[in-house]
Protein backbone atom coordinates (compact mmCIF):
# COMPACT_ATOMS: atom_id res chain seq x y z
CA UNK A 1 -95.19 -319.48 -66.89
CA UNK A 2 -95.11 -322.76 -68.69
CA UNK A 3 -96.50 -324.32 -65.31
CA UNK A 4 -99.01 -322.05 -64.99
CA UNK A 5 -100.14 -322.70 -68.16
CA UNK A 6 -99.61 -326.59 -67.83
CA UNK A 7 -102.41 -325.92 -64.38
CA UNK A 8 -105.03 -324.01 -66.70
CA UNK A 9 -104.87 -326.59 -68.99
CA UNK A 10 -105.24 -329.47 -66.93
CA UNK A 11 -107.68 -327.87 -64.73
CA UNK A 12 -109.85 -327.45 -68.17
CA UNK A 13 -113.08 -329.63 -68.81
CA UNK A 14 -111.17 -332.18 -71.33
CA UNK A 15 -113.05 -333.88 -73.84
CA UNK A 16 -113.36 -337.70 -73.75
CA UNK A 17 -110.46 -338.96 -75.07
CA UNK A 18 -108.41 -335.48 -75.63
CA UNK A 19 -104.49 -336.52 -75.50
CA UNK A 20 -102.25 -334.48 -73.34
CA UNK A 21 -98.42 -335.17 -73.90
CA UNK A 22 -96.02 -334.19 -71.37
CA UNK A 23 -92.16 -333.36 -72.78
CA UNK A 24 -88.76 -332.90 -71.97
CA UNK A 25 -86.95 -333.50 -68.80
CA UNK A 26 -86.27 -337.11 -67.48
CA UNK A 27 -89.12 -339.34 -66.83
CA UNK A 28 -87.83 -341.65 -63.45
CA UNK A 29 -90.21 -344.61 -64.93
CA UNK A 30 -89.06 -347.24 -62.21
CA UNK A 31 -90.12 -350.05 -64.09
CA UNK A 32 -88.14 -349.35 -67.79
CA UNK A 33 -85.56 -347.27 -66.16
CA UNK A 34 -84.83 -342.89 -66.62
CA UNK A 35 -85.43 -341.72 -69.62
CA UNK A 36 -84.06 -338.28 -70.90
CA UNK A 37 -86.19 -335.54 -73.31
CA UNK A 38 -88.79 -338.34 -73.49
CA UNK A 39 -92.43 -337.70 -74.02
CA UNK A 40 -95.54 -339.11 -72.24
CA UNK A 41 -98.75 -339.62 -73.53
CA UNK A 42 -102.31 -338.95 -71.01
CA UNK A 43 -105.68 -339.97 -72.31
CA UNK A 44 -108.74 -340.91 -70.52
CA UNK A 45 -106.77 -340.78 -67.62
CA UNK A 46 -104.38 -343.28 -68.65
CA UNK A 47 -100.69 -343.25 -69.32
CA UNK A 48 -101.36 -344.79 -73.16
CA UNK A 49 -97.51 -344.15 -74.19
CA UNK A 50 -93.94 -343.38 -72.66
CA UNK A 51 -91.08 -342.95 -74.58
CA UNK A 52 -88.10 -341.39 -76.51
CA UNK A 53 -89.51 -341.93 -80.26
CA UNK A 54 -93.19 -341.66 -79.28
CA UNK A 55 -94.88 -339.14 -81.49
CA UNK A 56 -97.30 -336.64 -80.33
CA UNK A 57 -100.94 -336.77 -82.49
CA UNK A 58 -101.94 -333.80 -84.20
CA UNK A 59 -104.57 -332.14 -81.69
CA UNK A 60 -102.83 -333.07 -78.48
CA UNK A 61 -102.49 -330.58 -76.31
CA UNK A 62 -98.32 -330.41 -75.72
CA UNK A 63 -96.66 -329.27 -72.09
CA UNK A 64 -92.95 -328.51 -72.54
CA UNK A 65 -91.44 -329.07 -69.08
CA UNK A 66 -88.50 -326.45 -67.85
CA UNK A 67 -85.29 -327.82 -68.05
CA UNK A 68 -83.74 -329.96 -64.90
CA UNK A 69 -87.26 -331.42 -64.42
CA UNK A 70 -87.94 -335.06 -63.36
CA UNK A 71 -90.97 -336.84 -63.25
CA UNK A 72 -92.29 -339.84 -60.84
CA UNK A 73 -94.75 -342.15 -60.03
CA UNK A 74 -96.78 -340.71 -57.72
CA UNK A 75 -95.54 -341.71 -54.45
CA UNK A 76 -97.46 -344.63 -52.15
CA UNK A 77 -97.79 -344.93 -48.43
CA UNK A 78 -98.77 -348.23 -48.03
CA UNK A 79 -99.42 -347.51 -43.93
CA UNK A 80 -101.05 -344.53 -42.61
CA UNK A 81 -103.78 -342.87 -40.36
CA UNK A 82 -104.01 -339.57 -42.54
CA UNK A 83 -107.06 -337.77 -41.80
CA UNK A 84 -108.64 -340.36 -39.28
CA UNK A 85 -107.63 -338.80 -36.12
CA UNK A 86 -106.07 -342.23 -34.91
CA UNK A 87 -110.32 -343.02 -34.35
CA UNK A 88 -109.09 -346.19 -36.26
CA UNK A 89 -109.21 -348.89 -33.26
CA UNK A 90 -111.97 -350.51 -31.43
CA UNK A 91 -111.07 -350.19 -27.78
CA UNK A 92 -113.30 -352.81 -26.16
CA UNK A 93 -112.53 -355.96 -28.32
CA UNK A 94 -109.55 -357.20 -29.03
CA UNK A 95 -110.67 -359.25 -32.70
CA UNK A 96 -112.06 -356.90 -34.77
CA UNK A 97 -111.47 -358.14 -38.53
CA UNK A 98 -114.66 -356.58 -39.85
CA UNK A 99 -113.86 -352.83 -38.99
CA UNK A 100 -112.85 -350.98 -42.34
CA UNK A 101 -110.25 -348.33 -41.56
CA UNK A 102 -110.77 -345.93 -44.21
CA UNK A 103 -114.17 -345.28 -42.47
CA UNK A 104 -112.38 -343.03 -40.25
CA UNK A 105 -111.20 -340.90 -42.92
CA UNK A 106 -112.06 -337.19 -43.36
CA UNK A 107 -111.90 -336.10 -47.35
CA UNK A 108 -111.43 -332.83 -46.12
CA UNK A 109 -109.26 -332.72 -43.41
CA UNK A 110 -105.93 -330.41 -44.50
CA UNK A 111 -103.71 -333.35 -44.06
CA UNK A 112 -104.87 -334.63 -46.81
CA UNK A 113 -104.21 -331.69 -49.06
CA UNK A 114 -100.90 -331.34 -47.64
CA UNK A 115 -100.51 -335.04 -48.18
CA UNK A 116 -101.10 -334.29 -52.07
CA UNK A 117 -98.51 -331.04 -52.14
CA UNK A 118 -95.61 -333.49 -50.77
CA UNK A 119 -95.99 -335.82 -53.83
CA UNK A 120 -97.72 -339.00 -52.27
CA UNK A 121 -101.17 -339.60 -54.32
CA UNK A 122 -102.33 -342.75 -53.07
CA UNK A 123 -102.21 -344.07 -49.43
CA UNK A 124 -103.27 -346.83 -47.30
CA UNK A 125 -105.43 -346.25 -44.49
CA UNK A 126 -104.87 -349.01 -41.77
CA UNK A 127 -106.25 -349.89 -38.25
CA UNK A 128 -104.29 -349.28 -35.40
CA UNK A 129 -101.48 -351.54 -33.68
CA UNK A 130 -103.45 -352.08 -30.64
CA UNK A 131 -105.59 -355.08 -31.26
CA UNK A 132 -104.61 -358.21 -31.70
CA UNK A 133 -106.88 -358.67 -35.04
CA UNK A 134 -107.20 -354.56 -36.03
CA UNK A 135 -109.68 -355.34 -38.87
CA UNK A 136 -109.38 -353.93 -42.76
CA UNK A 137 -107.36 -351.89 -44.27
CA UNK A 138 -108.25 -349.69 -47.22
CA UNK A 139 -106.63 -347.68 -49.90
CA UNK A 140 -107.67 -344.14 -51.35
CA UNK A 141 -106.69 -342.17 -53.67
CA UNK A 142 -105.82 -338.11 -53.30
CA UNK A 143 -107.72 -336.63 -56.27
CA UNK A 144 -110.00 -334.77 -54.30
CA UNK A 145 -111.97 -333.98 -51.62
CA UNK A 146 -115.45 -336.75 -52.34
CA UNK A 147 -114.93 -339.60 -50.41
CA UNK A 148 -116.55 -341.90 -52.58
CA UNK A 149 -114.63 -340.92 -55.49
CA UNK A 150 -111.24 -341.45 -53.66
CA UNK A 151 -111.39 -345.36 -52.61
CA UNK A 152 -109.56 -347.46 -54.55
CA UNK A 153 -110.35 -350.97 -52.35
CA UNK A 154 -112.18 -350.70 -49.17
CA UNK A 155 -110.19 -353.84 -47.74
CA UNK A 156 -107.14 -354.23 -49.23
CA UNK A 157 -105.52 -356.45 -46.69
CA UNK A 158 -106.46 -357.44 -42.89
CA UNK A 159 -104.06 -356.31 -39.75
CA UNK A 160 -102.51 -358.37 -36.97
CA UNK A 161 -100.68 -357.00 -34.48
CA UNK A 162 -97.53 -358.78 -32.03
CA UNK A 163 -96.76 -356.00 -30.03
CA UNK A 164 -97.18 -354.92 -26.79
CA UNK A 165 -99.72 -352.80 -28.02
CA UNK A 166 -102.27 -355.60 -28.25
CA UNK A 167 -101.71 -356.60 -24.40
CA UNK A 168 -104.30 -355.27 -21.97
CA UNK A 169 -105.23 -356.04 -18.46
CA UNK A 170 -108.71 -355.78 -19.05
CA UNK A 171 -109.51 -357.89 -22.02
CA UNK A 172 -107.70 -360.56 -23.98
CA UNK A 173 -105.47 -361.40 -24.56
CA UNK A 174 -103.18 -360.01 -21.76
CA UNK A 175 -99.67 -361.91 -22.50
CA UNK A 176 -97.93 -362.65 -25.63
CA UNK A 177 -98.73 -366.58 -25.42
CA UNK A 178 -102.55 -365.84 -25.13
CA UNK A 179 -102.31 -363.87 -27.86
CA UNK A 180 -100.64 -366.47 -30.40
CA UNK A 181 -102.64 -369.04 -28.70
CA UNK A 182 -105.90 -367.29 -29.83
CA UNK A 183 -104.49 -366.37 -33.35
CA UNK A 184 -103.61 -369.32 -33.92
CA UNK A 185 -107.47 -370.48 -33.25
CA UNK A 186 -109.03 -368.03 -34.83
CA UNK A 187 -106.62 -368.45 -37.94
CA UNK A 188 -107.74 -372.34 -37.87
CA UNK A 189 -111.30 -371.62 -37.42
CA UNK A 190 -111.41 -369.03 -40.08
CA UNK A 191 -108.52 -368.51 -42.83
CA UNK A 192 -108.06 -364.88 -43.60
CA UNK A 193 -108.25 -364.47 -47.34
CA UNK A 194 -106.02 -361.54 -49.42
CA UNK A 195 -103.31 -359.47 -48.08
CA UNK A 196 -102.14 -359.35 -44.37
CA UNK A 197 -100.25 -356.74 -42.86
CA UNK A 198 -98.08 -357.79 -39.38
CA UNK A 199 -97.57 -355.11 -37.12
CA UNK A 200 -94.58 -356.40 -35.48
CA UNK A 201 -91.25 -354.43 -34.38
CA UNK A 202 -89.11 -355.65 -32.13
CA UNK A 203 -86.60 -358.65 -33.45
CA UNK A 204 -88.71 -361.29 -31.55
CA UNK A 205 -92.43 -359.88 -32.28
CA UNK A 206 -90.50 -360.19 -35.98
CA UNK A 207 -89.86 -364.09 -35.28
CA UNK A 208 -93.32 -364.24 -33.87
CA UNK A 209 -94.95 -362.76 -36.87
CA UNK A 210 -93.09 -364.83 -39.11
CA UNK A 211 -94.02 -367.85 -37.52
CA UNK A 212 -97.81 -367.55 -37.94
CA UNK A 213 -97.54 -366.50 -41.63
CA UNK A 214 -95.47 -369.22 -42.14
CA UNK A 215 -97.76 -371.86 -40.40
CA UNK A 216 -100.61 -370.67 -42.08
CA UNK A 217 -99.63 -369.80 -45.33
CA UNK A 218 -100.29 -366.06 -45.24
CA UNK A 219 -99.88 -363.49 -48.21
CA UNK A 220 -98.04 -361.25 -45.62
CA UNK A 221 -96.21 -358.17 -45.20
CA UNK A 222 -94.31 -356.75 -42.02
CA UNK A 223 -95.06 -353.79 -40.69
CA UNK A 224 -93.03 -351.15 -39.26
CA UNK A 225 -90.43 -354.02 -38.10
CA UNK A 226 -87.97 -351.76 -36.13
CA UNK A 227 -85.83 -354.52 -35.54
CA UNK A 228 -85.76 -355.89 -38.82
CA UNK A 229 -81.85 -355.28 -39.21
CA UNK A 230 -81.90 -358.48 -36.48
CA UNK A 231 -83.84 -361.24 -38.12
CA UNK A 232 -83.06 -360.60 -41.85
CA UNK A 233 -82.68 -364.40 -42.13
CA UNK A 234 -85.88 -365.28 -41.20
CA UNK A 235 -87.63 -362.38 -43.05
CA UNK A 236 -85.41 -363.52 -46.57
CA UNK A 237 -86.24 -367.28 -45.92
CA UNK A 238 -89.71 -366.88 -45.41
CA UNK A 239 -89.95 -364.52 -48.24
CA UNK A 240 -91.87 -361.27 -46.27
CA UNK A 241 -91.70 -358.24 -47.78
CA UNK A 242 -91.12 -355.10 -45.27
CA UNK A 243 -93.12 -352.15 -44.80
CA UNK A 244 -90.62 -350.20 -43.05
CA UNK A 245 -90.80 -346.83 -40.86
CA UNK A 246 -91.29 -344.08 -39.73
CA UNK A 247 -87.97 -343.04 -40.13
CA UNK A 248 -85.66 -340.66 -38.12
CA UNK A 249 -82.84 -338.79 -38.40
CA UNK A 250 -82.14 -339.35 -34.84
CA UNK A 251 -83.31 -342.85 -34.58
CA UNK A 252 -80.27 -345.74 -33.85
CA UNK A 253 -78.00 -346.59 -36.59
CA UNK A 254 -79.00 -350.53 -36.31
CA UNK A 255 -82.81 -349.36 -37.63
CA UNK A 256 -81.25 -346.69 -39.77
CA UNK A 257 -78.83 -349.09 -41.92
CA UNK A 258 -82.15 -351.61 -41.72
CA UNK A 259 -83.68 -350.72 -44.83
CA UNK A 260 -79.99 -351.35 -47.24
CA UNK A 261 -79.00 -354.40 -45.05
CA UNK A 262 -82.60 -355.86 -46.08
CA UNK A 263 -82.45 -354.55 -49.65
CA UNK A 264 -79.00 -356.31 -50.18
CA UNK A 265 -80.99 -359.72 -48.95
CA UNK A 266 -83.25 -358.84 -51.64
CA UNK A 267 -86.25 -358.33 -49.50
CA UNK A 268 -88.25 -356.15 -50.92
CA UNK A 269 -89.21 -352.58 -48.67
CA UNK A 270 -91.61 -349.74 -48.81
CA UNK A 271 -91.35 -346.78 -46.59
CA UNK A 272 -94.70 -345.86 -44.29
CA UNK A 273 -95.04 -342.75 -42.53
CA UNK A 274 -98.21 -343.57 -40.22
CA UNK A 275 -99.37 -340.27 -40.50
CA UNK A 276 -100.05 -338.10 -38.52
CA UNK A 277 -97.95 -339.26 -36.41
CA UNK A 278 -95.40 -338.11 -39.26
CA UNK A 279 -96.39 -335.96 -42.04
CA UNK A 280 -96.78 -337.68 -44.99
CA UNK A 281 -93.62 -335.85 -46.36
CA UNK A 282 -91.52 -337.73 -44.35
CA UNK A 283 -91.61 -340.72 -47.24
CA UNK A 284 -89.68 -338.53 -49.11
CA UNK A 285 -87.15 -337.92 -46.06
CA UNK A 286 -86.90 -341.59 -44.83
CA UNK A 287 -85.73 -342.56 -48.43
CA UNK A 288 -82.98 -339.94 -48.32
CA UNK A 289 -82.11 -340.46 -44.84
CA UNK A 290 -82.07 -344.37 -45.61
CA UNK A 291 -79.77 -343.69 -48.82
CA UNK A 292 -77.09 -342.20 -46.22
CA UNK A 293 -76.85 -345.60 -44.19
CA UNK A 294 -76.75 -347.51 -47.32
CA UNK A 295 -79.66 -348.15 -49.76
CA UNK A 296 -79.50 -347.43 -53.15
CA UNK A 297 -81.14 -344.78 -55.28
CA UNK A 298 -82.60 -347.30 -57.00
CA UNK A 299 -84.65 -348.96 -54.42
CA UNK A 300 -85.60 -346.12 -52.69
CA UNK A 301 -87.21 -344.95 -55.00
CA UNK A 302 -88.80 -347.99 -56.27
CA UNK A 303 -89.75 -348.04 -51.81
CA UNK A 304 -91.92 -345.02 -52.65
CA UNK A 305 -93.84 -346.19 -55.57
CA UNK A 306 -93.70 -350.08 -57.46
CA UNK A 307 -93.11 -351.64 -53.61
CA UNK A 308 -95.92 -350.34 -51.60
CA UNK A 309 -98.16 -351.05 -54.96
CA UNK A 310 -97.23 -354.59 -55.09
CA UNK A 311 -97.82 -354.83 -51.01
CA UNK A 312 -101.29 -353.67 -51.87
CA UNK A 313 -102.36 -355.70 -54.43
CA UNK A 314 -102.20 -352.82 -57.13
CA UNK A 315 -98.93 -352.67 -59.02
CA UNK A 316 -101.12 -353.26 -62.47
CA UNK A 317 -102.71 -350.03 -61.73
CA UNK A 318 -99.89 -347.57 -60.14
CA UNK A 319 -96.35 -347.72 -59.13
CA UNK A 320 -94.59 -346.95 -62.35
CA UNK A 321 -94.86 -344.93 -65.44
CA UNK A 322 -96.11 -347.27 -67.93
CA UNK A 323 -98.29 -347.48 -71.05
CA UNK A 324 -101.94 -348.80 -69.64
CA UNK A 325 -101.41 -347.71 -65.87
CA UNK A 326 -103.20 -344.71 -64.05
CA UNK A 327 -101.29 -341.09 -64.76
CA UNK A 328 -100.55 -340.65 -61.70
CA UNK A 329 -97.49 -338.88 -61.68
CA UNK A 330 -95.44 -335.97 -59.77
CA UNK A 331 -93.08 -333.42 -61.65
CA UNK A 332 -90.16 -331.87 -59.10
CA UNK A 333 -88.31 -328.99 -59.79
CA UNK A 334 -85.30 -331.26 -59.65
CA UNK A 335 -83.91 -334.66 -58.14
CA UNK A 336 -87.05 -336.18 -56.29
CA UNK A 337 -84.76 -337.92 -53.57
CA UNK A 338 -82.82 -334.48 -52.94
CA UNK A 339 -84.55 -332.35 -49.98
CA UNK A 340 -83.50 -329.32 -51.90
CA UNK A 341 -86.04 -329.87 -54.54
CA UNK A 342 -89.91 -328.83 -55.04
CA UNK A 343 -92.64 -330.38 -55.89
CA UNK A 344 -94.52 -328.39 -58.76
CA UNK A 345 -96.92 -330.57 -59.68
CA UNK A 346 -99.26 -333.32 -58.57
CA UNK A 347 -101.48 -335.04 -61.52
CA UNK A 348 -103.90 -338.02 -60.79
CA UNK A 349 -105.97 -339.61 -63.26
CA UNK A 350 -104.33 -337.41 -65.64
CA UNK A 351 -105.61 -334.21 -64.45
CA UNK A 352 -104.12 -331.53 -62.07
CA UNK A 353 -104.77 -331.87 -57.90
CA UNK A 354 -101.96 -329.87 -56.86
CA UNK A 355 -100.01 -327.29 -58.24
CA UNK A 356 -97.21 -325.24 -56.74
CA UNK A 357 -98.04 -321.45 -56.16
CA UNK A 358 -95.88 -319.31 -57.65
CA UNK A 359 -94.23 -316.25 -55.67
């Protein structure tokens, strides 16, 4: 009952600066540590306080959470196709960097509710792996279904692709030194500025991808990056963060003991899902399955939510529970890195956008 009545009153027309404070449980603040019977603090759509001695103001309206409760970030898949049927790559060229991803999207395609119900409130939508320049990527937020209203940045970061995927017999380029050959003259001709995401997986794609950010100075993460595990030097010295995935259960145990070998080289990782080729509910399952073969709890949760955010370009706004960032947060029935437990409640911007149905 009290989470039916937390829905009713988040779901209520709130006055402009009405203060809702969340209580009990342990708040899972990733960048402060856990905190225990804390409280939290939601105005205006803001987190404005978090803490153990913060005190409640007299008219804020007070949610008690049930005991064994933890609250998150809300979670961030900082590489997906959700609700773009993969129409998110321009067949006929091969150097597309003006294409905005996110222009594929569909507001109201299911996946994205079902996105929402599994915890992650905030994804990046990216072009596909099979040009060699794949054009912008864009991030959105899951607090609803107008389009408009969901975009956080329209081109959050540009994405080049070294894999096989970018080969083709009828266009170029159609080997792997044609393609670095015209990178590399496009990249001379015109500097990308912001964020660049590398599509590379295989150890020497890795190498490949390494080399041209290095060379030209690139603000770059790796993508997917299979074969991290291999070239963990060479990602550590030229100081790449790793946006790692899809993960599974069945995949080799050199990819599955990836993420913890490149964790304990202090490179920093985010899980991706690349939806729908995975539901987005397998973040949540990569980080467990990655705990197994070796990361800590720690980072894997801190893959879900402060490292995707700093990949993006956003970790002022999102990524932690903090006084000043967005209140976007998840409640679970229980531990959010344990399978066995639910996901009750979804809040972005500080109001309600998914809440658990009760039986």
């Amino acid at each position: 009952m009290k989470y039916l009545a937390f829905a009713v009153l988040l779901l209520a027309p709130q006055a402009q600066g009405d203060v809702i404070a969340i209580k009990g449980g342990k708040f899972l603040t990733v960048a402060n540590g856990d905190l225990e019977d804390a409280v939290i603090l939601i105005q205006n759509g803001k987190i404005s306080k978090i803490g153990k001695d913060v005190t409640i103001p007299a008219g804020a309206k007070v949610i008690e959470l049930p005991k064994g409760s933890v609250v998150t970030p809300g979670f961030i898949d900082a590489h997906s196709y959700l609700a773009s049927a993969f129409e998110v790559e321009e067949s006929t060229e091969s150097v597309t960097p003006d294409v905005k991803a996110i222009e594929a999207f569909s507001s109201d395609h299911p996946d994205v509710r079902a996105a929402l119900s599994s915890g992650v409130t905030m994804v990046a939508i990216a072009p596909g792996s099979g040009n060699l320049v794949g054009g912008r990527m864009g991030v959105l937020r899951l607090n609803g279904r107008r389009y408009d209203q969901m975009i956080v940045k329209d081109a959050a970061a540009t994405k080049l692709s070294f894999s096989n995927e970018a080969l083709r017999s009828d266009r170029e380029p159609t080997s792997r030194q044609g393609a670095m050959t015209l990178l590399r003259r496009l990249l001379k001709t015109k500097p990308i500025d912001g964020i660049v995401f590398l599509h590379a997986a295989a150890a020497d794609d890795i190498q490949r991808a390494i080399e041209i950010a290095t060379s030209f100075k690139l603000r770059a993460v790796l993508v997917h990056a299979d074969g991290a595990g291999e070239a963990i030097d060479a990602i550590k010295a030229a100081r790449l963060p790793v946006a790692f995935g899809p993960i599974f259960a069945s995949d080799k145990r050199e990819k599955l003991e990836a993420p913890g070998k490149l964790a304990k080289a202090g490179i920093s990782i985010a899980f991706v899902s690349d939806a729908p080729a995975t539901s987005e509910s397998q973040l949540r399952l990569a980080a467990a399955i990655a705990m197994k073969h070796g990361l800590d709890r720690d980072t894997a949760l801190r893959a879900l939510t402060m490292a995707p955010a700093e990949m993006l370009g956003l970790s002022d706004r999102v990524g932690s529970l903090e006084a000043g960032k967005d209140a976007d947060l998840v409640i679970y029935s229980g531990d959010p890195l344990s399978l066995t437990s639910d996901v009750e409640t979804v809040i972005v911007e500080g109001r309600i956008s998914f809440q658990k149905p009760k039986k």
